[in-house]
Structure formats: structure tokens, C-alpha cells
Protein backbone atom coordinates (compact mmCIF):
# COMPACT_ATOMS: atom_id res chain seq x y z
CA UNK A 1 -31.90 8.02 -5.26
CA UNK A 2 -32.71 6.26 -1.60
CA UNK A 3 -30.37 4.48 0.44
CA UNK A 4 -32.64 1.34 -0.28
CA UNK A 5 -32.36 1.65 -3.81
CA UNK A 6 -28.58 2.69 -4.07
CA UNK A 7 -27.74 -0.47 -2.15
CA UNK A 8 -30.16 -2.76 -4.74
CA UNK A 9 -28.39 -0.73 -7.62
CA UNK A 10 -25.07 -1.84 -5.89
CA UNK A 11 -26.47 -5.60 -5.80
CA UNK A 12 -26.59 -4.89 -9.34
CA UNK A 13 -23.88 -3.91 -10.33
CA UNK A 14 -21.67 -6.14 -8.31
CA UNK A 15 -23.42 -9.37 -9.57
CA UNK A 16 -23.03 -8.01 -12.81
CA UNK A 17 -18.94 -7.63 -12.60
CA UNK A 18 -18.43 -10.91 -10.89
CA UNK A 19 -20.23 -12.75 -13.58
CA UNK A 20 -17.71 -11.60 -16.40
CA UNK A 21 -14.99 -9.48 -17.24
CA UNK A 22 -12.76 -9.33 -20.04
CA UNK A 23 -9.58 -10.24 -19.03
CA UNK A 24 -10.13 -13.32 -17.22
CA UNK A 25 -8.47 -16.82 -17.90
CA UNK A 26 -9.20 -20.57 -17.74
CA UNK A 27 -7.40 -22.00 -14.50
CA UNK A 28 -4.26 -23.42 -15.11
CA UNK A 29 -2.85 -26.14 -12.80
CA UNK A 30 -0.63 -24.86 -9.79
CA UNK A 31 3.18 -25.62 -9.86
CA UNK A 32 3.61 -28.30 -6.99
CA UNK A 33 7.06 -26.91 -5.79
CA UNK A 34 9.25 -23.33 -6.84
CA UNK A 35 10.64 -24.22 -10.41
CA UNK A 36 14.94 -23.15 -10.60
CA UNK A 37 15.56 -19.64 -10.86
CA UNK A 38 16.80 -18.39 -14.28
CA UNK A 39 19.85 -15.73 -13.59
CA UNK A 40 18.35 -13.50 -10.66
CA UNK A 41 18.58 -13.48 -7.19
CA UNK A 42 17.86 -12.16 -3.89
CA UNK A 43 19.66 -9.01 -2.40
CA UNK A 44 21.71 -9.25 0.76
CA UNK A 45 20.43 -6.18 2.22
CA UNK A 46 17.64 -3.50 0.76
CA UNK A 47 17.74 -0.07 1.93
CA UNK A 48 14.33 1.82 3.50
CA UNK A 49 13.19 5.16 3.55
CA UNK A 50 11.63 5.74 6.91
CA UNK A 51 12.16 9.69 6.23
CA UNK A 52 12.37 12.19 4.03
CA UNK A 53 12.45 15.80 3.93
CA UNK A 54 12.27 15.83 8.04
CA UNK A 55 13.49 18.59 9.64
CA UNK A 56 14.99 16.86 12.76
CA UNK A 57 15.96 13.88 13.71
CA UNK A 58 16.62 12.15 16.50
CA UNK A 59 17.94 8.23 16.83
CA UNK A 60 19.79 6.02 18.91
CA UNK A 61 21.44 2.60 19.50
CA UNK A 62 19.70 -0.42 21.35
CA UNK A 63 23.33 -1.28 22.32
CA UNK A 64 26.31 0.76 22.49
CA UNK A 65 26.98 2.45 18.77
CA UNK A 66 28.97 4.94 16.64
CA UNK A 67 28.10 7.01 14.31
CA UNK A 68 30.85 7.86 11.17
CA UNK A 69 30.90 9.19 7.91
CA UNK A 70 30.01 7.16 4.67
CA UNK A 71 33.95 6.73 4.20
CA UNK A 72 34.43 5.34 7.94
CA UNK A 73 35.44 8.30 9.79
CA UNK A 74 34.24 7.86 13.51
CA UNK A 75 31.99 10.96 14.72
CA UNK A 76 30.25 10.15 17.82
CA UNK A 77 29.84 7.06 19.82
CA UNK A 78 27.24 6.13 22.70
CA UNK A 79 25.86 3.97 25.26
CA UNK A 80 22.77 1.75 24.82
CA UNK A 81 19.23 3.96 24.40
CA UNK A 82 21.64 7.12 24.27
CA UNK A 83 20.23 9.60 21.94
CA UNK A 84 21.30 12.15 19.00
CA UNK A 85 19.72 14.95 17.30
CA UNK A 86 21.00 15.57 13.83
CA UNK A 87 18.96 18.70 12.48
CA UNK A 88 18.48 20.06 9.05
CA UNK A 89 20.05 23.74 8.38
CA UNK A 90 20.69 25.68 5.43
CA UNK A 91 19.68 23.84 2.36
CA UNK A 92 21.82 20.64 1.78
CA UNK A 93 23.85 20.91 5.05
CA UNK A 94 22.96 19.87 8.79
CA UNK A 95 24.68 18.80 11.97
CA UNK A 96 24.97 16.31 14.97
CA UNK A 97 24.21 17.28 18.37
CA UNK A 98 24.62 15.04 21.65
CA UNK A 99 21.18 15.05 23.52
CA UNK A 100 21.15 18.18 25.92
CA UNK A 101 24.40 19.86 24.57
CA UNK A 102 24.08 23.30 22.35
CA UNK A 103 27.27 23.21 20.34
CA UNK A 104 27.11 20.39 17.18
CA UNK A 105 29.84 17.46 17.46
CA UNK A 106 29.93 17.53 13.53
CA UNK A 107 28.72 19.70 10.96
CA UNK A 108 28.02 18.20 7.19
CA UNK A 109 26.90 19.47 3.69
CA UNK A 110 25.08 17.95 1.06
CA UNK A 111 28.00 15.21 -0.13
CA UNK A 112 27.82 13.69 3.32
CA UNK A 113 26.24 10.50 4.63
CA UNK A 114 26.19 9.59 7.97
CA UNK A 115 26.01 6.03 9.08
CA UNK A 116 24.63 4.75 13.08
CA UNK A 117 26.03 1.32 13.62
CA UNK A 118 24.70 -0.60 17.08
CA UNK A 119 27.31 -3.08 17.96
CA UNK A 120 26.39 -7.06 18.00
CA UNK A 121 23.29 -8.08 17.39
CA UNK A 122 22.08 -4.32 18.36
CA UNK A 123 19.03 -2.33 17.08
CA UNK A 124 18.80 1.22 15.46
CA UNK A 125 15.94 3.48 17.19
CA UNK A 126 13.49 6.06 15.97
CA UNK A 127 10.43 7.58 16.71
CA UNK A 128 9.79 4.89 19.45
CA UNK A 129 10.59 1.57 17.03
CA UNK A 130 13.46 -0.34 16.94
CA UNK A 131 14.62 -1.22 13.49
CA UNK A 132 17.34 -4.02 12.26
CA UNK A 133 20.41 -3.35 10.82
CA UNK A 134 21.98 0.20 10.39
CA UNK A 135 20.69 3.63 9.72
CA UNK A 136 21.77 5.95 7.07
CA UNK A 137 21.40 9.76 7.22
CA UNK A 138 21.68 12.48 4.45
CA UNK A 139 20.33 15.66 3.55
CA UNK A 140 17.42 15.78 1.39
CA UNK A 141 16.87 17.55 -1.96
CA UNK A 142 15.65 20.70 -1.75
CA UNK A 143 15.90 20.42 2.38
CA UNK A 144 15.31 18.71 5.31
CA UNK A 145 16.71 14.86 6.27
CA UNK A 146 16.62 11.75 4.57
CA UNK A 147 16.70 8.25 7.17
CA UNK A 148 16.98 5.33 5.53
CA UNK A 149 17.14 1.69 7.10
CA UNK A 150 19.65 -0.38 5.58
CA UNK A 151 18.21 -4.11 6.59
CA UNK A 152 18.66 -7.65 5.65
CA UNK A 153 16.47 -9.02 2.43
CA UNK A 154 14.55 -11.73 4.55
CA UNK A 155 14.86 -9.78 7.62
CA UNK A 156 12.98 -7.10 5.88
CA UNK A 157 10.29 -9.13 5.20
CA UNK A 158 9.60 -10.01 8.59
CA UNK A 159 8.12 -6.48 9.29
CA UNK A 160 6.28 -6.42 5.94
CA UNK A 161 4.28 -9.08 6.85
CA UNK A 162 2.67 -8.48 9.96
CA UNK A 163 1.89 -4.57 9.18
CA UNK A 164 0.72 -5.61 5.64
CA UNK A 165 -1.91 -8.78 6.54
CA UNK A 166 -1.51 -8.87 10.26
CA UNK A 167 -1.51 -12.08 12.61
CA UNK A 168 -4.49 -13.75 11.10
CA UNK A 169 -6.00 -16.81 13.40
CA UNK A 170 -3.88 -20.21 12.16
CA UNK A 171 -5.79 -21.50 10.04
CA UNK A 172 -5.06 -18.30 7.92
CA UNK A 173 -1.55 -19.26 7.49
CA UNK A 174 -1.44 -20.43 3.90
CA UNK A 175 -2.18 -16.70 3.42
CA UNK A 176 -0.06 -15.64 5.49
CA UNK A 177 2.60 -17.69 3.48
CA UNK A 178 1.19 -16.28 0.09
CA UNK A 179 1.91 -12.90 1.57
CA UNK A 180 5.66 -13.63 1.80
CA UNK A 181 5.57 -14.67 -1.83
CA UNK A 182 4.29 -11.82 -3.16
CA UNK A 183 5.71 -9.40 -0.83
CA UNK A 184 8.65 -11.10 -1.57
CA UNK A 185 7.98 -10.38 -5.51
CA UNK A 186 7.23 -7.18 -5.34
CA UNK A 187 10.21 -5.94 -3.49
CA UNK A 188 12.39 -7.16 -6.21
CA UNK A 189 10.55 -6.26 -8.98
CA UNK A 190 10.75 -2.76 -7.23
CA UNK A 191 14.11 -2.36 -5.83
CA UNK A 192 15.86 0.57 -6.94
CA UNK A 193 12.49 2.21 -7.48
CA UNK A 194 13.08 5.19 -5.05
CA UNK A 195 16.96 5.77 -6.03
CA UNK A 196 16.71 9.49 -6.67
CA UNK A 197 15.57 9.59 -3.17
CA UNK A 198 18.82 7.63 -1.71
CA UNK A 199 16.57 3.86 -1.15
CA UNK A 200 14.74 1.57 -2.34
CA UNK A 201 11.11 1.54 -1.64
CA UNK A 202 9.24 3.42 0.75
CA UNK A 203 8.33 2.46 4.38
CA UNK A 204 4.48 3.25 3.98
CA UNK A 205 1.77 2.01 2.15
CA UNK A 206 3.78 4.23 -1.29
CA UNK A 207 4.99 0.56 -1.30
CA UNK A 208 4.94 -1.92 1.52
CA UNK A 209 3.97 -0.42 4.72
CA UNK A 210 7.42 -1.87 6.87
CA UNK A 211 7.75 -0.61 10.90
CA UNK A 212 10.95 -2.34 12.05
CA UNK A 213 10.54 -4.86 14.75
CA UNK A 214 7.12 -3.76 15.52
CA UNK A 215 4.84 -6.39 15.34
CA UNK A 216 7.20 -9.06 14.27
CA UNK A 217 5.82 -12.35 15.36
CA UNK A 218 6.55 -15.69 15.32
CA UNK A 219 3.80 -16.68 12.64
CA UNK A 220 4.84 -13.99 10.34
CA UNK A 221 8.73 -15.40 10.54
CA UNK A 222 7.45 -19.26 10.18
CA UNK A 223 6.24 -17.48 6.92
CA UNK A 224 9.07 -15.98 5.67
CA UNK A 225 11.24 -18.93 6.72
CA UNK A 226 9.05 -21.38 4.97
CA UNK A 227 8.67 -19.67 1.88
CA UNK A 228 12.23 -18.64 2.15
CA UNK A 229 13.74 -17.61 -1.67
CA UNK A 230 10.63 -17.90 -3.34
CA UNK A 231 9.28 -15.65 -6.02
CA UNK A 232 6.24 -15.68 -8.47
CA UNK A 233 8.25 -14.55 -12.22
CA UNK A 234 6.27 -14.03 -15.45
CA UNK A 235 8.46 -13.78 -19.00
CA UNK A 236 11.83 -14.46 -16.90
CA UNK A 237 11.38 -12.07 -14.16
CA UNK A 238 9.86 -11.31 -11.21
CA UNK A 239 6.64 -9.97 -11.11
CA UNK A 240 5.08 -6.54 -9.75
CA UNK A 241 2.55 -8.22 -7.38
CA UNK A 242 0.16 -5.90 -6.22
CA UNK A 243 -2.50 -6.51 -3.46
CA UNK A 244 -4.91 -4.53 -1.84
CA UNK A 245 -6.87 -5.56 1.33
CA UNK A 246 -10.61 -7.28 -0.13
CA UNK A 247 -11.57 -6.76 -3.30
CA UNK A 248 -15.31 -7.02 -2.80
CA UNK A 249 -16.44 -9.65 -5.12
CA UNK A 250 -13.62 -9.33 -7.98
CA UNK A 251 -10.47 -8.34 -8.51
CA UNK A 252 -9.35 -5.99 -11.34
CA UNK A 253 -7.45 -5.38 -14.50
CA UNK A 254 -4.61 -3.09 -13.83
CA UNK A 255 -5.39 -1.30 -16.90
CA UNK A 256 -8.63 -0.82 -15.66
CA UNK A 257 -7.65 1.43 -12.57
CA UNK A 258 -4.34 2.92 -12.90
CA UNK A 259 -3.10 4.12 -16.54
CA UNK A 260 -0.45 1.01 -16.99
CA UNK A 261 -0.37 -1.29 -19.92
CA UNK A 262 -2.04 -4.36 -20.19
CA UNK A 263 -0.24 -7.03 -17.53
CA UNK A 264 -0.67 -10.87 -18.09
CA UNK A 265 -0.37 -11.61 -14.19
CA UNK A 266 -2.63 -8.80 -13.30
CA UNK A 267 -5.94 -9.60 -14.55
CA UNK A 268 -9.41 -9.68 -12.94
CA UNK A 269 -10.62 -12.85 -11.02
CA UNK A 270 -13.57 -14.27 -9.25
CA UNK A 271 -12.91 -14.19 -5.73
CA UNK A 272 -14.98 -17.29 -4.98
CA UNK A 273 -15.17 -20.94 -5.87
CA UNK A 274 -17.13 -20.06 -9.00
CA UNK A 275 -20.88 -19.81 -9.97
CA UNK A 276 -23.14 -19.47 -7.04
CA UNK A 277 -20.32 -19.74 -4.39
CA UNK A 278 -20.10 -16.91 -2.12
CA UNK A 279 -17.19 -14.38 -2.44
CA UNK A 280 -14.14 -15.99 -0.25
CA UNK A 281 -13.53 -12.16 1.01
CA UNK A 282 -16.96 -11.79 2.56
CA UNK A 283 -15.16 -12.47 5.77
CA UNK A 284 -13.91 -8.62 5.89
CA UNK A 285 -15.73 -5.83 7.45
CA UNK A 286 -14.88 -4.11 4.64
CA UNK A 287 -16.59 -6.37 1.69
CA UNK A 288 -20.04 -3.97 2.03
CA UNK A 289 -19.94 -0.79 2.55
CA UNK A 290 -22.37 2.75 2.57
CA UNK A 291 -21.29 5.90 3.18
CA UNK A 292 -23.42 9.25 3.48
CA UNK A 293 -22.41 12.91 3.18
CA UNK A 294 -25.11 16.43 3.79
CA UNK A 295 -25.00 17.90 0.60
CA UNK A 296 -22.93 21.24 1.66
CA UNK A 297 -20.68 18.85 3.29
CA UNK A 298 -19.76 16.81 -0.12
CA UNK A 299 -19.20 20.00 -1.93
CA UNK A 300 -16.77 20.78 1.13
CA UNK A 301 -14.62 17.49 0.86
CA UNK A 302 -14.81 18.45 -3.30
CA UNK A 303 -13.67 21.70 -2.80
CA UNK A 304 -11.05 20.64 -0.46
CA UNK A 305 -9.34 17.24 -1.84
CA UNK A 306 -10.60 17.63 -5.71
CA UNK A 307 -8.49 20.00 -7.16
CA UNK A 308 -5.63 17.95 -6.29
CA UNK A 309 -7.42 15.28 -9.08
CA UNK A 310 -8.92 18.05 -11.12
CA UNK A 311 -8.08 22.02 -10.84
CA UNK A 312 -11.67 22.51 -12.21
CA UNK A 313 -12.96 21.50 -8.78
CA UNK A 314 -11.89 24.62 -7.32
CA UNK A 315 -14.21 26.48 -9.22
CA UNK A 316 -16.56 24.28 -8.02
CA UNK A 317 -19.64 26.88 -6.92
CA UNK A 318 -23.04 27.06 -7.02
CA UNK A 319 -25.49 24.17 -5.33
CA UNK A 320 -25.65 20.66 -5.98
CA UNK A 321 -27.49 19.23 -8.59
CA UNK A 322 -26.24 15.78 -8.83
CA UNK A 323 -23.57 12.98 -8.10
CA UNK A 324 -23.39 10.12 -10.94
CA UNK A 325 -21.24 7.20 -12.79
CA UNK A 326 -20.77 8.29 -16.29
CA UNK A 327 -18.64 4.84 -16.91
CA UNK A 328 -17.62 2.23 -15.43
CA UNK A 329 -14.46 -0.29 -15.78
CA UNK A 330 -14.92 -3.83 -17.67
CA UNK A 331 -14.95 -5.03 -13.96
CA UNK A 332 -17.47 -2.63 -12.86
CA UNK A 333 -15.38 0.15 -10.89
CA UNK A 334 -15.65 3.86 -11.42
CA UNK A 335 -13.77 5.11 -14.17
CA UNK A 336 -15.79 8.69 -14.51
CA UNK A 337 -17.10 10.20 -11.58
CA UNK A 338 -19.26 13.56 -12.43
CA UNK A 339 -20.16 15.86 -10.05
CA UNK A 340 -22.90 18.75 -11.58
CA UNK A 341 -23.59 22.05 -9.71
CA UNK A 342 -25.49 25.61 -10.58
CA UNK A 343 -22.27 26.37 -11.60
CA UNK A 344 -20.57 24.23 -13.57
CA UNK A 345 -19.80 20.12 -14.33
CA UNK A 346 -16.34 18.48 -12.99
CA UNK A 347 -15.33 15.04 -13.78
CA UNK A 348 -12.97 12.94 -11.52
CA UNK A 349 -11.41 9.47 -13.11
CA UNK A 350 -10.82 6.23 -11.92
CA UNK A 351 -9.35 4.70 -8.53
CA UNK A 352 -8.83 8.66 -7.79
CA UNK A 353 -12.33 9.14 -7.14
CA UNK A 354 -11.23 7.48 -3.47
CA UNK A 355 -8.78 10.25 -2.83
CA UNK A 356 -11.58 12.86 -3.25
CA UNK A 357 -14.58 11.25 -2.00
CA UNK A 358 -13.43 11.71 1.83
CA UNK A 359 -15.19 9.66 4.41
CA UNK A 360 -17.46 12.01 6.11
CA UNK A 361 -15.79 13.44 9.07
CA UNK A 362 -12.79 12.44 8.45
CA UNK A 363 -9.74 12.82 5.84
CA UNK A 364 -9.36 8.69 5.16
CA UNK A 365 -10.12 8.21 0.93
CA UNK A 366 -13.47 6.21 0.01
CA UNK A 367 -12.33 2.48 0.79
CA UNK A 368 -12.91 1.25 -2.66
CA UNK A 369 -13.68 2.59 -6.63
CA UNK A 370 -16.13 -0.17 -6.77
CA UNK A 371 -19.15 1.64 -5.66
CA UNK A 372 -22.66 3.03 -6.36
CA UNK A 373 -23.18 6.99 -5.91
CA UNK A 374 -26.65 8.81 -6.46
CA UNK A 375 -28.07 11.75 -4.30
CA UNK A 376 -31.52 12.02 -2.35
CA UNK A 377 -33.63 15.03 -2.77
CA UNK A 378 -36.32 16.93 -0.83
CA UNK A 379 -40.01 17.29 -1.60
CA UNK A 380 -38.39 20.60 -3.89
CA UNK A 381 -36.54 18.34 -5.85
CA UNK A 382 -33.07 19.88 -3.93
CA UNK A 383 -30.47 17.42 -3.12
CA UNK A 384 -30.13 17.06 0.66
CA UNK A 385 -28.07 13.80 0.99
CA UNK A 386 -25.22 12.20 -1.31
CA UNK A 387 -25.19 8.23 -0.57
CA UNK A 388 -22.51 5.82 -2.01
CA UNK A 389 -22.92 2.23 -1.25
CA UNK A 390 -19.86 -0.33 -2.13
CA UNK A 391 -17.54 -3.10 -1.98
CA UNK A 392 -13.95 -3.87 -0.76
CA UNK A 393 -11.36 -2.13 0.55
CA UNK A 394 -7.69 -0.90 -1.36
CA UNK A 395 -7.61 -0.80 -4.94
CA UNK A 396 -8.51 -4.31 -5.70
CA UNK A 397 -5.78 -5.30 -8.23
CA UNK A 398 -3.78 -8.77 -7.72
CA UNK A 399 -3.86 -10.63 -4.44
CA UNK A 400 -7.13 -9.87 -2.33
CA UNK A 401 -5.56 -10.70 1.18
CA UNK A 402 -9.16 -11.42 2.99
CA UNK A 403 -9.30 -13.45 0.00
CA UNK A 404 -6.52 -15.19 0.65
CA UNK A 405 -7.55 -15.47 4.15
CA UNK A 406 -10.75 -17.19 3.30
CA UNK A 407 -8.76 -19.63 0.65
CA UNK A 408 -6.95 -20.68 3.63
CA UNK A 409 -10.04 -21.81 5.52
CA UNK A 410 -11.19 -23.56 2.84
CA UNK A 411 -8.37 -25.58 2.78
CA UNK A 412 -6.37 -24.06 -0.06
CA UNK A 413 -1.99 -24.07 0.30
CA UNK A 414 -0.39 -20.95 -0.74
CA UNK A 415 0.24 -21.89 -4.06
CA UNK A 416 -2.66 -22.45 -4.77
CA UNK A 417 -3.96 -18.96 -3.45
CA UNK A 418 -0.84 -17.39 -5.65
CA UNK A 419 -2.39 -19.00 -8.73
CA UNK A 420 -6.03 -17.95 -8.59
CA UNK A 421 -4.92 -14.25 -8.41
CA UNK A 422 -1.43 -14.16 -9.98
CA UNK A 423 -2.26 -15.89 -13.55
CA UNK A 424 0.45 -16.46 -15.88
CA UNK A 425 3.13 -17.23 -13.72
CA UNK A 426 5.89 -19.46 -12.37
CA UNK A 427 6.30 -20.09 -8.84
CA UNK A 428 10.74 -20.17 -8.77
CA UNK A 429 12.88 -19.85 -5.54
CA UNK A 430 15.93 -17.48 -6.05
């Protein structure tokens, strides 16, 4: 299959998805202000993993600090931008050095947990960021170092933000707004979900991608502040309120991608105004796509990333033969990939197919399971090329943030944008 007819098969099947999907709802109106909360509420504080399983680490105080045991026990104090090293031994233990200085100033085991505390309004520093509120430090299971950031709720947020959607131009800002709301959501729904690890959620994009102070900004803060409390619930609680970056077209069905059950605020939408509209997410870079691989060089990537997904792909030999969707999602993303060779089939499912298909060049996962695939053969009739043309970027379920973005220019508040991809739901502030 040619480039010029992958991208018309694309056409296709995009049109296709976006004109129905099962799963989809009449609108329902948008609540004008946060309903009262029903016997939840917002954490003081919500604890980070920055680190885990690190060998060494070093931190440090943005003002003078001490360092002490879980239980209060002063270790170490220093002056502002003075560093430590506390480094990993044998498994469970590890020890506290002063920068430049051989001999450890404490030495712990695997019941310990060190705390770095900056005095006033003082910052806790690693890896070049500066993060608020206190570090914790303990030893990881099987080895290495655990760092976790123990921040304020709101404060948290602030970070989220800005590394999630970025500083979109102003008229973006209901968007930005609906970012605080769900961000805001999810963390709840989540918290505690990393509590075998010693935290709460993840600093990466295993949950919210979160960086300290690092691009903190005034807009993102207006957003937070503004939206302050606020939380989209479904059935009494708060909800698990995915995003992903553009969407392409459509969002998805949860069910459809990942193997969860059928949720009732995470269903596929239109991401336009409706019939003959054009997709509100069109304005990111991201909303068409076409990648193209040599054929030696896609069984490379298969070889290297696809056992991970499916041992059979290690026994992966022979030549290519071809590249093709054996099914597709309700929605119209991949839910069988199969790849056929001289020596055997393999079959890869659903949004994994991103984690396999490799960019070319490059280790970054295929931007989107909502894709075309096919190969392009020689005058022989060998396969030379593999070409996959598609749409969006992430994994396309719940809020479609260029979606949101485009919403916004149009004119749309953030509730509004909340209701068109969270359905079933009640806007309540906590």
C-alpha cells in the first residue's frame, strides 16, 4: 500500500469513527456553579515520588535546613544551597555524607526515614529543581533510594499544570482552568495509589508529570486559584479523569483501549461542534500524522520493544511479508496489530501497539493507536517500506487538552469544556 493511499485509507477511517461510536450520549446541560460536596474532601498535603530505586542521591536546602529522622531526631543541618549525598548500600540500608567528606554523618537501615526540612518559606533541591515543601528519604525495596516530595494539595497543582498543558496563549485559559479540574480529580481519585512504594502518585507521566517550581507561572496559579476546591464526582465520588494530549478527531471508550470496565464518565466524544464542523483539536501538530520505517528497520524496533508486549516477537525471524489491522475499536483505534514474516505471525493488542511501533530513529512510542498501517512493495512483490499514517497524540481517553484549547477559542468556559468530555458528572467543590 502507497503513502497516497494509506493516508486516503486514514481519511477513511477517521471519518468513519467520528461519525458514530457506541458509547456516546445526548448532551446534557452544564452545571452553572460546583454543586456541595457530599462527605469528601481535599488533602492538606500529598506526598510525590520523584525517585525510586536510585542509587545516590544528592539534595539540599534553598535556605538553611536540617535533616532528622522520621521520629525527630536532628542528623545534619546546613546553610542555604549546601549539599548532601545520601547513597544506597547493602540492600535496605544507606548513609548520609556531607558534600566532600569520606566518613558518613549517619548510617540507616531499612526502618528508617529521613526527613530535609528548609526553614521559612524555604525550598527542597534536586537534580537542579527546586521543589515545595519537605523531602522524604528511604530505602527502596529490593535496593536503591526512594525521594519523595511531601507538598501542599493546591500547591501541588501548581506544577501539574504547566508541565501537563503548558502556558497556552490567553485566550486558552478556560482550558487551562479545565485542567485544574480534572487534574484536580484525578489526584484524588488516585491518592494512595503508589502506597507500597512509600507516596502517592508518581512524578512522571505514570500519573501527572509534576517538576516542582519549574515552570510555575502566574496563569497556571490564576487557574488553580480560580478553580480552587473543585472536583468533577460521578456516583458520589470523584472521578478518574484521564486526558491525553489531542485525540485526533474522537475521543475513546476506556474499555476500548486499556482492559478496564465500562466507565460512565469515560466515553467517546466528538471533538467538534458536531456534523460538518471541523475537529476543535486540529490546532495541534500532532492531529495528522505519517510515519515511515525500511523494512529491516521495523523488524529491528519489533525485535527490540515487542517482546516486552508479546514474547512471540522474539522469535520474530525470517523477512517481512506484511503489516495489517486485524480489528479495530468501536471508535476506530487498533485493537489487533499483526505483523507476518517467513517465519512466523505475531499479534500485538491495543494502545500497546504505540509502545512497539518506535518512531523511526528514535525510542519515543507511535503518538497515537488511531492509525492506518500497510507496507509498500518492490516490482518483486518484497516489502521495502512499512508506512503508518494517523491521528492525535496520547491515548485519547477523557479530556483532549488541544481540544480544550480550541473550546476555549471558541468561546466555551471550563465547564462547559468539562462536560463535553467528562459525561455523567457533577461539577462539586470540596
Amino acid at each position: 500500500m502507497r503513502g497516497s493511499r494509506a493516508g486516503l485509507a486514514l481519511a477513511c477511517v477517521l471519518v468513519a469513527a467520528v461519525a458514530g461510536c457506541a458509547g456516546s450520549r445526548a448532551p446534557e446541560p452544564p452545571a452553572t456553579r460546583p454543586a456541595p460536596a457530599r462527605g469528601y474532601g481535599s488533602p492538606r498535603s500529598i506526598r510525590i515520588g520523584l525517585a525510586v530505586a536510585s542509587p545516590r542521591l544528592k539534595i539540599a536546602g534553598s535556605t538553611a535546613w536540617t535533616l532528622r529522622s522520621l521520629r525527630g531526631t536532628p542528623i545534619v543541618t546546613g546553610a542555604a544551597g549546601d549539599r548532601i549525598t545520601v547513597l544506597a548500600q547493602a540492600p535496605g540500608a544507606f548513609a548520609v555524607f556531607r558534600e566532600g567528606v569520606v566518613s558518613p554523618v549517619w548510617s540507616g537501615g531499612p526502618g528508617d526515614t529521613l526527613e530535609l526540612i528548609p526553614e521559612g518559606n524555604g525550598y527542597s533541591g534536586w537534580n537542579g529543581n527546586w521543589y515545595r515543601g519537605t523531602f522524604r528519604i528511604h530505602a527502596s525495596s529490593p535496593e536503591g533510594l526512594t525521594l519523595v516530595n511531601e507538598v501542599g494539595f493546591e500547591d501541588y497543582l501548581r506544577s501539574v499544570l504547566p508541565n501537563e498543558i503548558g502556558t497556552p496563549p490567553e485566550t486558552d485559559f478556560a482550558a487551562v482552568q479545565a485542567q485544574a479540574v480534572a487534574a484536580r480529580s484525578y489526584t484524588i481519585a488516585y491518592l494512595g495509589r503508589r502506597a507500597d512504594l512509600g507516596f502517592d502518585l508518581y512524578a512522571s507521566v505514570e500519573d501527572q508529570v509534576y517538576a516542582g517550581k519549574t515552570r510555575e507561572n502566574p496563569q497556571s496559579d490564576r487557574a488553580v486559584q480560580s478553580t480552587r476546591g473543585e472536583v468533577l464526582t460521578s456516583d458520589g465520588a470523584p472521578i478518574r479523569a484521564l486526558y491525553s494530549s489531542a485525540c485526533g478527531g474522537r475521543t475513546a471508550n476506556v474499555e476500548d483501549v486499556w482492559p478496564w470496565d465500562w466507565t460512565a464518565y469515560l466515553r467517546s466524544v466528538r471533538d467538534d461542534a458536531g456534523p460538518g464542523s471541523s475537529a476543535y483539536c486540529t490546532l495541534s501538530s500532532n492531529f495528522r500524522w505519517r510515519e515511515e520505517w525500511d523494512a529491516e528497520a521495523f523488524l529491528a524496533t519489533l525485535r527490540q520493544y515487542g517482546p516486552t508486549e508479546n514474547p512471540a516477537a522474539a522469535r520474530l525471524t525470517g523477512d517481512l511479508l506484511d503489516v495489517r489491522v486485524d480489528r479495530r475499536s468501536r471508535c476506530g483505534r487498533v485493537s489487533d496489530l499483526a505483523v507476518s514474516t517467513t517465519g512466523g505471525e505475531v499479534i500485538f493488542h491495543g494502545d500497546r501497539t504505540r509502545w512497539v511501533l518506535r518512531r523511526p530513529g528514535t525510542a519515543a512510542i507511535l503518538r497515537s493507536s488511531f492509525f492506518k498501517i500497510g507496507v509498500i512493495r518492490d516490482e518483486e512483490g518484497r516489502v521495502t517500506k512499512v508506512v503508518a499514517s494517523g491521528g492525535g497524540n496520547g491515548h485519547g481517553i477523557g479530556m483532549c487538552q488541544w481540544g480544550a484549547m480550541g473550546m476555549a477559542r471558541a468561546g466555551m468556559d471550563y465547564r462547559e469544556i468539562l462536560h463535553h468530555y467528562y459525561k455523567s458528572t457533577r461539577l462539586e467543590r470540596i
